[in-house]
C-alpha atoms as a PDB file:
ATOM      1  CA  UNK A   1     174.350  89.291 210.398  1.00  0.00           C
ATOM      2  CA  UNK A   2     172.312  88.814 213.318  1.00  0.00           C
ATOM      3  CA  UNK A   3     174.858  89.621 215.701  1.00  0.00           C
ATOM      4  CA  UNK A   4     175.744  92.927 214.140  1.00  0.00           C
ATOM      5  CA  UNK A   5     171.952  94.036 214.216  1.00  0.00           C
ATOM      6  CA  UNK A   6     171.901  92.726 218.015  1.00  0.00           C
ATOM      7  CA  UNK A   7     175.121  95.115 218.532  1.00  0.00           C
ATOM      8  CA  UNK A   8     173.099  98.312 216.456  1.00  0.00           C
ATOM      9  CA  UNK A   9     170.165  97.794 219.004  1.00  0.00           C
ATOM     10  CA  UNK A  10     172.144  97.676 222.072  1.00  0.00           C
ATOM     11  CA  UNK A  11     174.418 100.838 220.905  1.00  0.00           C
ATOM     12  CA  UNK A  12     170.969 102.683 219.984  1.00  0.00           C
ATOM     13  CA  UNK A  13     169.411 101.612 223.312  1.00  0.00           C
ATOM     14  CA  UNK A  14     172.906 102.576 224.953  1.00  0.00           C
ATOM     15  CA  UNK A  15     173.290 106.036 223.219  1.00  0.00           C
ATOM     16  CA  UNK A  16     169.144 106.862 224.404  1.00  0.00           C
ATOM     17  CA  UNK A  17     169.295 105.354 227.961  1.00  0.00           C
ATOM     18  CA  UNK A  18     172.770 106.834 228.899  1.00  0.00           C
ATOM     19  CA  UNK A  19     172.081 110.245 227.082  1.00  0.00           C
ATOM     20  CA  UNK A  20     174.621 109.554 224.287  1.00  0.00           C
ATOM     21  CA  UNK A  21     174.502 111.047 220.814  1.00  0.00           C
ATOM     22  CA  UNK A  22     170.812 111.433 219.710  1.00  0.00           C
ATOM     23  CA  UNK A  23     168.982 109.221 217.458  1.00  0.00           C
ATOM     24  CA  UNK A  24     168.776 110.038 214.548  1.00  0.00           C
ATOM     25  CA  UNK A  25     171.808 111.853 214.877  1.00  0.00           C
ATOM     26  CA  UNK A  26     172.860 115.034 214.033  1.00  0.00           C
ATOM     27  CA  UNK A  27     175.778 114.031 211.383  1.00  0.00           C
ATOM     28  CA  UNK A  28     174.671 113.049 208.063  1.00  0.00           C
ATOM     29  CA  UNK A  29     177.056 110.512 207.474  1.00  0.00           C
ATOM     30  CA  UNK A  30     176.153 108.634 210.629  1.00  0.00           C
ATOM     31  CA  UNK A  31     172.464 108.755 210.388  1.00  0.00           C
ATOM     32  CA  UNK A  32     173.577 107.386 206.681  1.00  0.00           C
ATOM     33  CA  UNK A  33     175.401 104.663 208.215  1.00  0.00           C
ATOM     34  CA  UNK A  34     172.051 103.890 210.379  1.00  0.00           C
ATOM     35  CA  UNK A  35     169.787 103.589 207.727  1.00  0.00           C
ATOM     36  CA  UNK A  36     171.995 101.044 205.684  1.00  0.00           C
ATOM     37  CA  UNK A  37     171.326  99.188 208.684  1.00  0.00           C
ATOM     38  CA  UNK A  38     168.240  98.813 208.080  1.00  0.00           C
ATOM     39  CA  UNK A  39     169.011  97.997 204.021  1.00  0.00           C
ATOM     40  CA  UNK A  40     171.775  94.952 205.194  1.00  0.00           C
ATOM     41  CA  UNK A  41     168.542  93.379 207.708  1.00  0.00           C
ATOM     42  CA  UNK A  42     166.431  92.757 204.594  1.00  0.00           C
ATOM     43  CA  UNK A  43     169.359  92.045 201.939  1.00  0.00           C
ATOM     44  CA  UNK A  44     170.870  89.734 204.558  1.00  0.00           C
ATOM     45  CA  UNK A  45     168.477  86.788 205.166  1.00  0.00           C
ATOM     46  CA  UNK A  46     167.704  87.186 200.772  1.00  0.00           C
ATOM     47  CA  UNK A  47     171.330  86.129 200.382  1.00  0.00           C
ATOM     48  CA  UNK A  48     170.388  82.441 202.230  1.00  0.00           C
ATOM     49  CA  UNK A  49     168.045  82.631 198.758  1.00  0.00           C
ATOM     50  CA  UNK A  50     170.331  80.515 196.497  1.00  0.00           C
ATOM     51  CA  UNK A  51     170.311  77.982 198.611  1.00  0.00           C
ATOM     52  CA  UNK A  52     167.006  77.322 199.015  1.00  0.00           C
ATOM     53  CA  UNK A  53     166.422  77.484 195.557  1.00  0.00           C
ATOM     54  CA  UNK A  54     169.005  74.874 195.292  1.00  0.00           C
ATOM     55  CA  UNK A  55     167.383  72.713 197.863  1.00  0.00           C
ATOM     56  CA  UNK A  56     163.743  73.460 195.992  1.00  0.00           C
ATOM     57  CA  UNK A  57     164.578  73.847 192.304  1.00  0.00           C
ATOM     58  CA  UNK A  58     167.005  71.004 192.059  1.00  0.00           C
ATOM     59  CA  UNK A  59     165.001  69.035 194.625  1.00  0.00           C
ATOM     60  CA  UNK A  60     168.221  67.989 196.469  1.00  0.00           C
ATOM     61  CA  UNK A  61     169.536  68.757 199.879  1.00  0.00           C
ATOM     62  CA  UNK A  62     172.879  66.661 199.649  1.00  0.00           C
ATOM     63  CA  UNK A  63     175.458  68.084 201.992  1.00  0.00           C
ATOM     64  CA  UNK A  64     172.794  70.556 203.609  1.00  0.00           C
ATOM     65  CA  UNK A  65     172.886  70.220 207.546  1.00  0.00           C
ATOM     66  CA  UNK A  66     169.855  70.138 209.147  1.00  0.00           C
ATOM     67  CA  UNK A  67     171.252  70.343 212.382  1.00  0.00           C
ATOM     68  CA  UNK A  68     173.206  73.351 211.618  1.00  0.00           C
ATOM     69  CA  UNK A  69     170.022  75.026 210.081  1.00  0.00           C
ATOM     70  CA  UNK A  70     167.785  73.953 213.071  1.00  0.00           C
ATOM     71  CA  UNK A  71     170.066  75.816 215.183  1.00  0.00           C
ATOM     72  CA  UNK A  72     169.816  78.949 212.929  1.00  0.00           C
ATOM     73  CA  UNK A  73     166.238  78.623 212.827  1.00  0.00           C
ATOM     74  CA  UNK A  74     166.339  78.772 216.915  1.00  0.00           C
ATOM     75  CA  UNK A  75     168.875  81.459 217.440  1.00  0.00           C
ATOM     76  CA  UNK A  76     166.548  83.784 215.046  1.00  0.00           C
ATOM     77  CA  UNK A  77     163.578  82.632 217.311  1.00  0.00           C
ATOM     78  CA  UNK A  78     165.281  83.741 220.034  1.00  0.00           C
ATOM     79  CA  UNK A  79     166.984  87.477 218.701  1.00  0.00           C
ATOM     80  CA  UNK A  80     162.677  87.624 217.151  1.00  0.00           C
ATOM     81  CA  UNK A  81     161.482  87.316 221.416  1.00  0.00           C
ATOM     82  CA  UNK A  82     164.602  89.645 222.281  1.00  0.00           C
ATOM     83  CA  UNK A  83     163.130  92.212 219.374  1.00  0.00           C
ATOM     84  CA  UNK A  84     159.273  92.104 220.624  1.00  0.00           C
ATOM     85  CA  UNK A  85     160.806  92.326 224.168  1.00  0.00           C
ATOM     86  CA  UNK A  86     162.677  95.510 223.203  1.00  0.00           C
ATOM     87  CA  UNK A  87     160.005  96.438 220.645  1.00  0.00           C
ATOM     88  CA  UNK A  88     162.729  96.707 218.219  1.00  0.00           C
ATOM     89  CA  UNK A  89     161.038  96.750 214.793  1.00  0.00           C
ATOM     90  CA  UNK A  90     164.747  95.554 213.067  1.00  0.00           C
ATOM     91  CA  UNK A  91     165.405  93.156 214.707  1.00  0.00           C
ATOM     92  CA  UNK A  92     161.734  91.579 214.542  1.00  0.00           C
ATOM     93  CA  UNK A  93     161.828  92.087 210.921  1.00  0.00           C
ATOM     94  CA  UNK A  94     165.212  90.656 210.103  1.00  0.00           C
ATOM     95  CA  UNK A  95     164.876  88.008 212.242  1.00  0.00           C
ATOM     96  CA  UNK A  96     161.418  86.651 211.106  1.00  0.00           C
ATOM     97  CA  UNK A  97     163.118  86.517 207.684  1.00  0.00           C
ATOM     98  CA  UNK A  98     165.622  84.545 208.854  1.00  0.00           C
ATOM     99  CA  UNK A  99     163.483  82.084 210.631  1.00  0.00           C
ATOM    100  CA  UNK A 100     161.348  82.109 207.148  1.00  0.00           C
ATOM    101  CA  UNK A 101     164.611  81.158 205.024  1.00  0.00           C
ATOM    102  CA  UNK A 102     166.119  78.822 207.948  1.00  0.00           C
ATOM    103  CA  UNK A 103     162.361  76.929 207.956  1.00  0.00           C
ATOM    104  CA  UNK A 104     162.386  77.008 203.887  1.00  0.00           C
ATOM    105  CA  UNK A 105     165.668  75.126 204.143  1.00  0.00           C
ATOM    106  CA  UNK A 106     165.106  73.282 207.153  1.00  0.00           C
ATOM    107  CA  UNK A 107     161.575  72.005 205.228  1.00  0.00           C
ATOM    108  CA  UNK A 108     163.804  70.823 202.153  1.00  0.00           C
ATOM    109  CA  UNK A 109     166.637  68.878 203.174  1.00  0.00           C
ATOM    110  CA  UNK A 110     163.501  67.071 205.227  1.00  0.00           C
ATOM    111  CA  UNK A 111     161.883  66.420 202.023  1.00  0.00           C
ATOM    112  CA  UNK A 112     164.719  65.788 199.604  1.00  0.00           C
ATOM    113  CA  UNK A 113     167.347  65.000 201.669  1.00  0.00           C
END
């Protein structure tokens, strides 16, 4: 998920810098198609949700990585300083979900794994 938001920035930065196709554009279907965007950055990050409910409700973190997680928890930081830099409000939005879920889980498996 967070690569195909990094790709919808750099196409929208492309398409205004190079004098591409406006944005918004002009076509219905494709300023449809970038507004879902903006739907699949906050249902994204919610669908890491079950598992730390798992983690929380049933106060186990067996078979959770916390290495793998750490390292999701660090890419997000870094797409979050690449969104401030480019003052991109989706990609500082999604991403400081998905450093809150990544923490929630990373926070578990320390205290019930």
């Amino acid at each position: 998920m967070i690569f195909s938001l990094a790709e919808e920035h750099f196409y929208k930065r492309k398409r205004i810098h190079q004098r591409h196709e406006p944005y918004p554009h002009p076509v219905r279907w494709k300023r449809i198609i970038d507004r879902v965007i903006y739907i699949a950055a906050f249902i994204g990050p919610l669908l890491t949700l079950p598992q730390v409910l798992k983690i929380w409700i049933g106060k186990s973190a067996i078979g959770v990585s916390i290495i793998s997680w750490s390292f999701f928890l660090l890419l997000a930081f870094i797409w979050l300083i690449y969104g401030i830099a480019h003052k991109s409000k989706l990609l500082i939005f999604n991403n400081i979900l998905w450093m809150l879920m990544d923490f929630l889980i990373i926070l578990g498996v320390i205290v019930y794994g």
